[in-house]
N, C-alpha and C. Protein backbone atom coordinates (compact mmCIF):
# COMPACT_ATOMS: atom_id res chain seq x y z
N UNK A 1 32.13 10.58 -49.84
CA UNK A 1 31.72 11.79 -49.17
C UNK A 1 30.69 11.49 -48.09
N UNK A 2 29.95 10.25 -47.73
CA UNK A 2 28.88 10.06 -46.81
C UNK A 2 29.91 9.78 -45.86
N UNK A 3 28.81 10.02 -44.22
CA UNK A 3 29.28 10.18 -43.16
C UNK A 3 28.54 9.05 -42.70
N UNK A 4 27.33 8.27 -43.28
CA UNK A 4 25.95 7.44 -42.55
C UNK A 4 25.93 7.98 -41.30
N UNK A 5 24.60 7.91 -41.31
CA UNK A 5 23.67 8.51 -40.19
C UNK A 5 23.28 7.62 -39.82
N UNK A 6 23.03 7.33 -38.20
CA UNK A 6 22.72 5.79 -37.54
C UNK A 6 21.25 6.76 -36.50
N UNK A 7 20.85 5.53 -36.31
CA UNK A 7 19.60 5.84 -35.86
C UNK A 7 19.85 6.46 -34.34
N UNK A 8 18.77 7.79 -34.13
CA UNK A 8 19.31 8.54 -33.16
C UNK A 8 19.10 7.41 -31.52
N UNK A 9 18.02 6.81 -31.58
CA UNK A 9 17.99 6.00 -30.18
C UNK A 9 18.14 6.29 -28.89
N UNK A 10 18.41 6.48 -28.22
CA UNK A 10 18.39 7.35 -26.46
C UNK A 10 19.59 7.43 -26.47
N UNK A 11 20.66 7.33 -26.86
CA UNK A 11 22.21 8.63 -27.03
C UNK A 11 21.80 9.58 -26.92
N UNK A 12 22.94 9.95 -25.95
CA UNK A 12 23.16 11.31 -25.57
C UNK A 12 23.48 12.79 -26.57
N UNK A 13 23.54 12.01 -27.45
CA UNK A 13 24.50 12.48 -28.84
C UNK A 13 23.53 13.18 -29.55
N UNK A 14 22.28 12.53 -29.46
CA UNK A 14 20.95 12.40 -30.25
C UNK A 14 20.25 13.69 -29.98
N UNK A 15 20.53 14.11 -28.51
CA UNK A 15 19.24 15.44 -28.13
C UNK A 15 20.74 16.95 -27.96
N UNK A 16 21.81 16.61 -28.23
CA UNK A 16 22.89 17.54 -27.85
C UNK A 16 23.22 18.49 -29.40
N UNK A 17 23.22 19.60 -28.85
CA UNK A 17 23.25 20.53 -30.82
C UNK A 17 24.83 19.74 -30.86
N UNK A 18 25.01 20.09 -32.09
CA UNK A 18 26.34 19.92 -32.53
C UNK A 18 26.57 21.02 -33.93
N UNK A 19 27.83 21.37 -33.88
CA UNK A 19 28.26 22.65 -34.95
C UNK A 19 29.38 22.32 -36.29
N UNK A 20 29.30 22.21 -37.29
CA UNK A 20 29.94 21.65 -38.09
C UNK A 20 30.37 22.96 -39.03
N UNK A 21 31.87 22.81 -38.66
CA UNK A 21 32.82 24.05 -38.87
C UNK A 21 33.62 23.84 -40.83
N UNK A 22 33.69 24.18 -41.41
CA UNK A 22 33.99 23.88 -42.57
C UNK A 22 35.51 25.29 -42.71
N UNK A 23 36.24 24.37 -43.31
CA UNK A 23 36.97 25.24 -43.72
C UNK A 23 37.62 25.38 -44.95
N UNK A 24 37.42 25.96 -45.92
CA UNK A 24 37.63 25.87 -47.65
C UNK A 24 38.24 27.05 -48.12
N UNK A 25 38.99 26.45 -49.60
CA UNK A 25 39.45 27.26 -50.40
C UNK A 25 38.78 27.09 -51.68
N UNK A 26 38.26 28.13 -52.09
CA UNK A 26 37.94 28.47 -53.15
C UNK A 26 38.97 28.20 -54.37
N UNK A 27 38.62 27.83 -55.61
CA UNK A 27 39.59 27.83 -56.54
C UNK A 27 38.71 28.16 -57.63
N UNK A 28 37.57 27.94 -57.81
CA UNK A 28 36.70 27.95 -59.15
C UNK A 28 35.64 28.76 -58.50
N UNK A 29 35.17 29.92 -58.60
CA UNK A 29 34.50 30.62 -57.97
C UNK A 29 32.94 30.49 -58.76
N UNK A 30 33.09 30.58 -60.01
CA UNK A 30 32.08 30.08 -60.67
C UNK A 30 31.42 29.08 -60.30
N UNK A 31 32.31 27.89 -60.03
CA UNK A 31 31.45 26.32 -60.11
C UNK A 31 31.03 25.81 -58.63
N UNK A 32 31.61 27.45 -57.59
CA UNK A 32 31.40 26.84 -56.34
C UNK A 32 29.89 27.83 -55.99
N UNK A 33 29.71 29.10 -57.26
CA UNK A 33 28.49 29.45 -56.98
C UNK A 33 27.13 28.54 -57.20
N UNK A 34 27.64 27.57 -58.00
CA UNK A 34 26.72 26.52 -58.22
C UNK A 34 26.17 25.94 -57.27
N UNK A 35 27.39 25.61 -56.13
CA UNK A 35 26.90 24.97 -54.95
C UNK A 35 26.17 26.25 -54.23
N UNK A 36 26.13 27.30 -54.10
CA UNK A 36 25.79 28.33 -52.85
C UNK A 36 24.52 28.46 -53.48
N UNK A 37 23.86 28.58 -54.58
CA UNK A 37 22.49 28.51 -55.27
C UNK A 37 21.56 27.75 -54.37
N UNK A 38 21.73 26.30 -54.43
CA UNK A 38 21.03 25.36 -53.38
C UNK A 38 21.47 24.96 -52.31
N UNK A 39 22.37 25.70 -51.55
CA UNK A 39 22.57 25.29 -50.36
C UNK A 39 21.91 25.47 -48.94
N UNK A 40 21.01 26.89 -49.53
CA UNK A 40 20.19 27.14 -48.51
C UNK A 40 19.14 26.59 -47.82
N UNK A 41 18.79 26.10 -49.13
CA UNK A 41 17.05 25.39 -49.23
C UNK A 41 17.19 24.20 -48.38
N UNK A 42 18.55 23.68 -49.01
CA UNK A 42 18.59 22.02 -48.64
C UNK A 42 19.01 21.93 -46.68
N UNK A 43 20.20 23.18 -46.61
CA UNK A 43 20.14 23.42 -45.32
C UNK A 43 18.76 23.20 -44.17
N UNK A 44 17.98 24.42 -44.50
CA UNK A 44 16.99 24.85 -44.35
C UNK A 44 15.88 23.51 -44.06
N UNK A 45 16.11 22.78 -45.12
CA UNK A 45 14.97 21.49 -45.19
C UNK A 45 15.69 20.31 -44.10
N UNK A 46 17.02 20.16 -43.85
CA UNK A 46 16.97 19.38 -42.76
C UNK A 46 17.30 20.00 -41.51
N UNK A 47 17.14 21.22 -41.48
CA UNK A 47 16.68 22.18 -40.23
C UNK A 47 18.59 23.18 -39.96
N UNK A 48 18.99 22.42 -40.66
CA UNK A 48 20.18 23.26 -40.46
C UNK A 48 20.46 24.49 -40.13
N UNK A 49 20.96 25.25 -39.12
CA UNK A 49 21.28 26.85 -39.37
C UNK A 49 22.55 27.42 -39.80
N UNK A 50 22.36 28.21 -40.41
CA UNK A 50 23.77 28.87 -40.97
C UNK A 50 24.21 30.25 -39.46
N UNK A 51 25.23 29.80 -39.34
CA UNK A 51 25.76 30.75 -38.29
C UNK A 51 26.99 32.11 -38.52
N UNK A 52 27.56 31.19 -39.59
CA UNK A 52 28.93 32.29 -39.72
C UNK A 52 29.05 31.86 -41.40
N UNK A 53 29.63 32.91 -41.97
CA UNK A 53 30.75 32.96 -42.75
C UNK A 53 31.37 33.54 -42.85
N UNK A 54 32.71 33.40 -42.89
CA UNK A 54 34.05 34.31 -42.96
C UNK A 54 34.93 34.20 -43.73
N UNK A 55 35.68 35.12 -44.30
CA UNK A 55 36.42 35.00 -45.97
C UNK A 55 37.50 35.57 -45.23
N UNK A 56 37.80 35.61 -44.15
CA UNK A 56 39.30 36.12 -43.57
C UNK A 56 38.95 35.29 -42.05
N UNK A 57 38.71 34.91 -41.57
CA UNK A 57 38.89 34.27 -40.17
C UNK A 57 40.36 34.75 -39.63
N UNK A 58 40.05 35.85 -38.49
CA UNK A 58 41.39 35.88 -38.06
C UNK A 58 42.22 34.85 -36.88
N UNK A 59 43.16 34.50 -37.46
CA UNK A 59 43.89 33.57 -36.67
C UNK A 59 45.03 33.77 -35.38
N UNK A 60 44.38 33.29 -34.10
CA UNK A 60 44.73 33.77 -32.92
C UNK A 60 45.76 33.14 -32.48
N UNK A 61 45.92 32.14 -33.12
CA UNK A 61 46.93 30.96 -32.36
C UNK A 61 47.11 29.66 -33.48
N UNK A 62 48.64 29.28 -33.85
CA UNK A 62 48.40 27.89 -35.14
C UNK A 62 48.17 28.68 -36.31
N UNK A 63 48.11 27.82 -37.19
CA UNK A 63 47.92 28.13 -38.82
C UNK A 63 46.33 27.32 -39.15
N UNK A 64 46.00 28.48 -39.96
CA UNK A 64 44.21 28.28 -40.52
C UNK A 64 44.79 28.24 -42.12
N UNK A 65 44.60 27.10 -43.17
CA UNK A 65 45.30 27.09 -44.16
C UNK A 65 44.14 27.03 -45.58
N UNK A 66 42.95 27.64 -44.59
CA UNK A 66 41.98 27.80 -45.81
C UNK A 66 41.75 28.94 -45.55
N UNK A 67 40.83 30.00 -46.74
CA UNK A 67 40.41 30.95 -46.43
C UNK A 67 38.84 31.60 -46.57
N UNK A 68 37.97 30.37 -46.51
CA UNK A 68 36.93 30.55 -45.86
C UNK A 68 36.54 29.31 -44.95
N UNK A 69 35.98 29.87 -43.85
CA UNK A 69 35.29 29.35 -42.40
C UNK A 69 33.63 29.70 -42.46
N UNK A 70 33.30 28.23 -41.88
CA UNK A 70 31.50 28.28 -42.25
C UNK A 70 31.25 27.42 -40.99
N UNK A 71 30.27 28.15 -40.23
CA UNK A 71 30.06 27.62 -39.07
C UNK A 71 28.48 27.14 -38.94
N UNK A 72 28.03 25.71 -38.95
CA UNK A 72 26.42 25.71 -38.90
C UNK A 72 26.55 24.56 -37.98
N UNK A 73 24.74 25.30 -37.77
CA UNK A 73 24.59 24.34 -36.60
C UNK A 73 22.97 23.28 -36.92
N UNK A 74 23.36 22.44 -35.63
CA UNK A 74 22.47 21.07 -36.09
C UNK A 74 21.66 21.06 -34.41
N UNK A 75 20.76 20.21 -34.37
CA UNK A 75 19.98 20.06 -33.33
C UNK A 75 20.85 18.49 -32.45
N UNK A 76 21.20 17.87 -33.42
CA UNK A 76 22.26 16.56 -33.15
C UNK A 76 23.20 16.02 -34.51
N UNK A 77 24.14 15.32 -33.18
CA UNK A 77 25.00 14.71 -34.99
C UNK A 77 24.03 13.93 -35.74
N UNK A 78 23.34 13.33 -35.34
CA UNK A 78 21.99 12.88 -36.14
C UNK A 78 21.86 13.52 -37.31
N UNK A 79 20.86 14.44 -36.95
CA UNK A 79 20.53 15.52 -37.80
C UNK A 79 21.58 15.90 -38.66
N UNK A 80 22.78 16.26 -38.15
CA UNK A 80 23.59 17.10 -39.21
C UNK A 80 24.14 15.45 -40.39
N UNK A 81 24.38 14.55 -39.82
CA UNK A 81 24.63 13.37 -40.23
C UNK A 81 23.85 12.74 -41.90
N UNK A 82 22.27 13.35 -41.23
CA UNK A 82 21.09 13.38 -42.36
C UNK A 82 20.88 14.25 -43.35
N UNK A 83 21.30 15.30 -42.85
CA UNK A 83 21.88 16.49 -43.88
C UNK A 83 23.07 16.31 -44.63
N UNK A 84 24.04 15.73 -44.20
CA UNK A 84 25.29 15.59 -45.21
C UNK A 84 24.96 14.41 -45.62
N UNK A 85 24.60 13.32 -45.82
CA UNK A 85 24.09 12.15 -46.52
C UNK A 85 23.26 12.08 -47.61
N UNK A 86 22.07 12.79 -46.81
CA UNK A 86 21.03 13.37 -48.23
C UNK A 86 21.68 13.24 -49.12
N UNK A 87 20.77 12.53 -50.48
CA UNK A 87 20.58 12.80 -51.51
C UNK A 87 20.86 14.23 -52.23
N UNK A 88 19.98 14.53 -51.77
CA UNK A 88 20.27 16.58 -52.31
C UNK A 88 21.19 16.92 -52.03
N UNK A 89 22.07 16.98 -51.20
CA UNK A 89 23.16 17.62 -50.36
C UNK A 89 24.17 16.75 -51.18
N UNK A 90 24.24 15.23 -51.36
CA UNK A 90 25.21 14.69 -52.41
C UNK A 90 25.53 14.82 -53.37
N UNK A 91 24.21 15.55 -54.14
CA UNK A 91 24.65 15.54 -55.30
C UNK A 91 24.63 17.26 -55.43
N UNK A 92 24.65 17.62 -54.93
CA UNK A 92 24.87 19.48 -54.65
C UNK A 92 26.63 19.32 -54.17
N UNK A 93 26.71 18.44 -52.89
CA UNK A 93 28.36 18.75 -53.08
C UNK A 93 28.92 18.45 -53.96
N UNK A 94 28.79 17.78 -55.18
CA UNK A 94 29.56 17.58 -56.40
C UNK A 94 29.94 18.80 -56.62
N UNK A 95 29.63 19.84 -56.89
CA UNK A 95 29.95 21.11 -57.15
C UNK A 95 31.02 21.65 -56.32
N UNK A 96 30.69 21.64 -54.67
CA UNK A 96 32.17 22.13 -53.87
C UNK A 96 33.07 21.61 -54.17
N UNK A 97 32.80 19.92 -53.95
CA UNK A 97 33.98 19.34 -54.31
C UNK A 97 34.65 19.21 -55.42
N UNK A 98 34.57 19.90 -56.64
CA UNK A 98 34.85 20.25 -57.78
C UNK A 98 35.62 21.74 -57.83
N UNK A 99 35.21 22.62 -56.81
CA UNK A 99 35.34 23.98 -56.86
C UNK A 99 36.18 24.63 -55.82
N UNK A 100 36.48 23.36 -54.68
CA UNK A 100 37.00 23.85 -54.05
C UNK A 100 38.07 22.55 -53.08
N UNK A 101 38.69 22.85 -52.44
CA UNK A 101 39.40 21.93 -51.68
C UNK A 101 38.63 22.18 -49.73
N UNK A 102 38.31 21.37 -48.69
CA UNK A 102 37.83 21.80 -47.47
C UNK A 102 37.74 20.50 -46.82
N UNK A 103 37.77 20.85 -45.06
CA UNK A 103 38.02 20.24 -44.22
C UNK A 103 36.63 20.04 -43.63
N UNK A 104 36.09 19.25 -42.77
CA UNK A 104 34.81 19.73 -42.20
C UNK A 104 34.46 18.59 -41.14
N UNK A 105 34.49 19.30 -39.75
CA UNK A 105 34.69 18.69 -38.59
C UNK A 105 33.35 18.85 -37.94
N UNK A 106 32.42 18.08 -37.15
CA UNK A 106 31.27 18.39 -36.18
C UNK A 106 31.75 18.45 -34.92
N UNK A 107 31.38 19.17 -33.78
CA UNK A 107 31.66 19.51 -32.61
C UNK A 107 30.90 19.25 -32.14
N UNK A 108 30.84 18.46 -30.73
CA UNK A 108 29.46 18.59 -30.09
C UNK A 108 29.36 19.87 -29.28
N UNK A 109 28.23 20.16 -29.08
CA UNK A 109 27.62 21.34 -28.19
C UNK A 109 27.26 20.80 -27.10
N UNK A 110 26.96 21.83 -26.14
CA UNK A 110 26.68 21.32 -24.76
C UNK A 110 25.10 21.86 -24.09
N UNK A 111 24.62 20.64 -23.46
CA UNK A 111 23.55 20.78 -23.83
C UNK A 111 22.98 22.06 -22.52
């Protein structure tokens, strides 16, 4: 489940937000409230913002084959990189990944 996080260094990559789009299905609703308990905090602590959630995302164009969409944002892939690596965040996704099946892509933003 790690992505390693490399040291930010004068990349361009480093000072540019980037948005990391998740897209999941629920199957165990119980064991995925487990994960939503601490997800905030840990968000929160490596500066993460929560932007969207959506339990119907309507689909404009193509097939969307999950049915929730979670849109957060990061200051750099850095950052978001350090957030999904964490410790806390590793052993907190044990729970999604137990509870649910999901895709989860970073975008860069423009600066």
């Amino acid at each position: 489940m790690k992505c390693i996080a490399k040291s930010p260094g004068h990349d361009i990559l480093s000072v540019m937000p980037v948005y990391l789009i998740a897209q999941l299905t629920i199957h165990d609703r119980a064991g995925y409230s487990e994960y939503e308990v601490g997800f905030m905090d840990i968000l929160s602590k490596y500066e993460g913002k929560l932007l969207s959630v959506d339990e119907s995302p309507e689909v404009i164009e193509g097939t969307w084959d999950h049915t929730r969409t979670v849109l957060l944002e990061f200051a750099s892939v850095f950052a978001a990189k350090r957030w999904y690596d964490s410790a806390e965040y590793q052993k907190l996704g044990q729970h999604r990944l137990a509870a649910s099946s999901a895709n989860f892509v970073l975008i860069k933003g423009q600066q």
